[in-house]
Protein backbone atom coordinates (compact mmCIF):
# COMPACT_ATOMS: atom_id res chain seq x y z
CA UNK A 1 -161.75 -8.08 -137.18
CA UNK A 2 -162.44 -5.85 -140.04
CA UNK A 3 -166.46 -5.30 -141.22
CA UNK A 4 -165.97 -6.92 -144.07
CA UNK A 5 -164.64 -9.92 -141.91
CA UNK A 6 -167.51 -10.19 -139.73
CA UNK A 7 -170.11 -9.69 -142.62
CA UNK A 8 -168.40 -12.29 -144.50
CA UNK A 9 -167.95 -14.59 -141.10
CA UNK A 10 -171.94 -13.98 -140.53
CA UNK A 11 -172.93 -14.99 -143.91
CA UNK A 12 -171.29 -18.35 -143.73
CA UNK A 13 -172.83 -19.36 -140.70
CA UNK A 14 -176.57 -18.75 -142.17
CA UNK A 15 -175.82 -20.10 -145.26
CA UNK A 16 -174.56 -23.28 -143.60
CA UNK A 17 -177.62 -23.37 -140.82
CA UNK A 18 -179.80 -23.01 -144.48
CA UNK A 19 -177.48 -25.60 -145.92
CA UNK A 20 -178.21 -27.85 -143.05
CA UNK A 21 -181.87 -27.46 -142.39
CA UNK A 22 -182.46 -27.81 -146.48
CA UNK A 23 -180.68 -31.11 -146.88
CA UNK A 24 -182.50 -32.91 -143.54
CA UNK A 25 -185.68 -32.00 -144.97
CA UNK A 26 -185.06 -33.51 -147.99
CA UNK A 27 -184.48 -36.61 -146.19
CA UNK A 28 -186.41 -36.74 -143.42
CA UNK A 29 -188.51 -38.84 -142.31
CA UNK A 30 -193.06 -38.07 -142.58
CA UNK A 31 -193.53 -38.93 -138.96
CA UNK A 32 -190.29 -36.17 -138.36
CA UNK A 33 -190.38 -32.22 -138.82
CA UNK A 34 -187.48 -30.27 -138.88
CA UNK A 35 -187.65 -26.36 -138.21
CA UNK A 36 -185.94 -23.19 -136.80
CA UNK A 37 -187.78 -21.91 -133.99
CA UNK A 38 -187.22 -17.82 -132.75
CA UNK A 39 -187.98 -16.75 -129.20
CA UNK A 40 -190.09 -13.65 -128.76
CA UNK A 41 -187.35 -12.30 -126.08
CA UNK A 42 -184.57 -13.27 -128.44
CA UNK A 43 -182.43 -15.93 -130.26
CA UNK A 44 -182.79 -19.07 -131.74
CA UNK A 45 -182.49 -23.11 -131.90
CA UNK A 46 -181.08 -23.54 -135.63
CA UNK A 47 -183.04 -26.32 -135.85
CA UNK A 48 -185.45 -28.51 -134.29
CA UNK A 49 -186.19 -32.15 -135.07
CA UNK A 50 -189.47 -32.91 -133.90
CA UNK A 51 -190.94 -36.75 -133.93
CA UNK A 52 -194.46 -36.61 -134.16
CA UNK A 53 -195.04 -40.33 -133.42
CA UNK A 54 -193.44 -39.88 -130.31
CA UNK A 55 -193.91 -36.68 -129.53
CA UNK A 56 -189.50 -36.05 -128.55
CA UNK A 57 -188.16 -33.82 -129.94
CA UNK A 58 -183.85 -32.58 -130.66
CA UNK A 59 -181.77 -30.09 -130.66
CA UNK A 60 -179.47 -28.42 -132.64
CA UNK A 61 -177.21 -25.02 -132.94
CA UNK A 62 -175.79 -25.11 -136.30
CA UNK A 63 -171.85 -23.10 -136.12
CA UNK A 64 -169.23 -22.17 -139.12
CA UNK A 65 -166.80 -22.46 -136.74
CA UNK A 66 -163.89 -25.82 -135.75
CA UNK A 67 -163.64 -24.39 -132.17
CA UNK A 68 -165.55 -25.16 -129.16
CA UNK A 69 -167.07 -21.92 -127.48
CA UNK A 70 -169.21 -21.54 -124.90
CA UNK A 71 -171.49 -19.30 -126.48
CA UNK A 72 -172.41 -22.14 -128.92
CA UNK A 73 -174.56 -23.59 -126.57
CA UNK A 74 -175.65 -21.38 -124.40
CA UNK A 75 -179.51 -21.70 -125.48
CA UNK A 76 -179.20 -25.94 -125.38
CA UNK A 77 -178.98 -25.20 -121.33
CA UNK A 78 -181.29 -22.43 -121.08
CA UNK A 79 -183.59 -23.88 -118.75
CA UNK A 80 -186.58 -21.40 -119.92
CA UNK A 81 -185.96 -22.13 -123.04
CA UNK A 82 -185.85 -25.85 -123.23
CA UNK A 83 -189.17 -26.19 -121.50
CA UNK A 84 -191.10 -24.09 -123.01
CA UNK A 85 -189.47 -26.13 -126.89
CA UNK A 86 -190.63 -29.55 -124.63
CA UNK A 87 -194.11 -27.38 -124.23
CA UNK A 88 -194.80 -27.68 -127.77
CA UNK A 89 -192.54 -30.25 -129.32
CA UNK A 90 -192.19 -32.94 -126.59
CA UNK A 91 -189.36 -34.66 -124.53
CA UNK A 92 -185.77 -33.24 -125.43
CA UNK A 93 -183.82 -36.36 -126.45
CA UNK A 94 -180.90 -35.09 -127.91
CA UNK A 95 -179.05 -31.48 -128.04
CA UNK A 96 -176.08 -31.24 -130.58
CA UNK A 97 -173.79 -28.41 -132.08
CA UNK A 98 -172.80 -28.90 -135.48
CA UNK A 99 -169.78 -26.96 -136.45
CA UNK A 100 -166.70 -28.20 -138.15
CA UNK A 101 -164.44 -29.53 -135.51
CA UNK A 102 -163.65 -33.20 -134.51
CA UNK A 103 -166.89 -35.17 -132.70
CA UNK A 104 -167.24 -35.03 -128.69
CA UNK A 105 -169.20 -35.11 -126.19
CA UNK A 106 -169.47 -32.33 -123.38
CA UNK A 107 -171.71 -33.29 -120.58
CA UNK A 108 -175.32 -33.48 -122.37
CA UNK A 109 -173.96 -31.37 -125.54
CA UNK A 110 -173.04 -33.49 -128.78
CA UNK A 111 -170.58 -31.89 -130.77
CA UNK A 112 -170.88 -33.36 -134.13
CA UNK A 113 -168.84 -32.64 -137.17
CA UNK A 114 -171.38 -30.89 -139.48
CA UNK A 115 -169.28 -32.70 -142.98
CA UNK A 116 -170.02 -36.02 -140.78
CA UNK A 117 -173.50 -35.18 -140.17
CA UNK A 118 -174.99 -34.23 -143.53
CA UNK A 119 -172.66 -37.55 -144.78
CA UNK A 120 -174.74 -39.83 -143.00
CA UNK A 121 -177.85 -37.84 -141.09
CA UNK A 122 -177.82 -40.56 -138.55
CA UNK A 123 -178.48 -38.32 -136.12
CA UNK A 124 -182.16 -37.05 -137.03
């Protein structure tokens, strides 16, 4: 893959992860927050959906990609990770990729079409 390739390839997925977090904020419910959350020692959830009135909390790695990989969701079963996101936001309830493939379901992971998703935002 040529630079331009990968530049190009990088750009879509953030612009789709900013595509994504925009429109479920527009939507979402007050007792809800949605956010990206960074770790100090590296990477990222996309986004978060945190339920304040219950204090759970889901989620999500955001991919431009139709493929399953298992680098997609390699931080939604990072033990150290996930507690220290139910630390601060509560019970995990849900973990889901969003790419652009067909919906499944791999052990605890979602996969959820990311066109189906922002269609119907059921699962916020």
């Amino acid at each position: 893959m040529n630079i331009t390739n990968k530049v190009l390839t990088d750009v879509k997925g953030r612009m789709l992860e900013e595509i994504v977090l925009l429109e479920v904020n527009r939507v979402i419910p007050k007792n809800k927050e949605a956010l990206k959350f960074k770790f100090d020692a590296g990477g990222e959830y996309d986004m978060i959906i945190y339920d304040k009135s219950t204090n759970t909390c889901k989620l999500y790695e955001i991919k431009h990609n139709d493929r399953i990989d298992d680098n997609q969701f390699r931080f939604l079963v990072d033990k150290d990770k996930y507690e220290l996101i139910e630390n601060k936001y509560g019970t995990i309830v849900g973990k889901y990729v969003l790419y652009r493939g067909q919906n499944k379901k791999i052990e605890s992971i979602d996969y959820i079409n990311v066109e189906v998703f922002l269609t119907n935002l059921k699962y916020i």
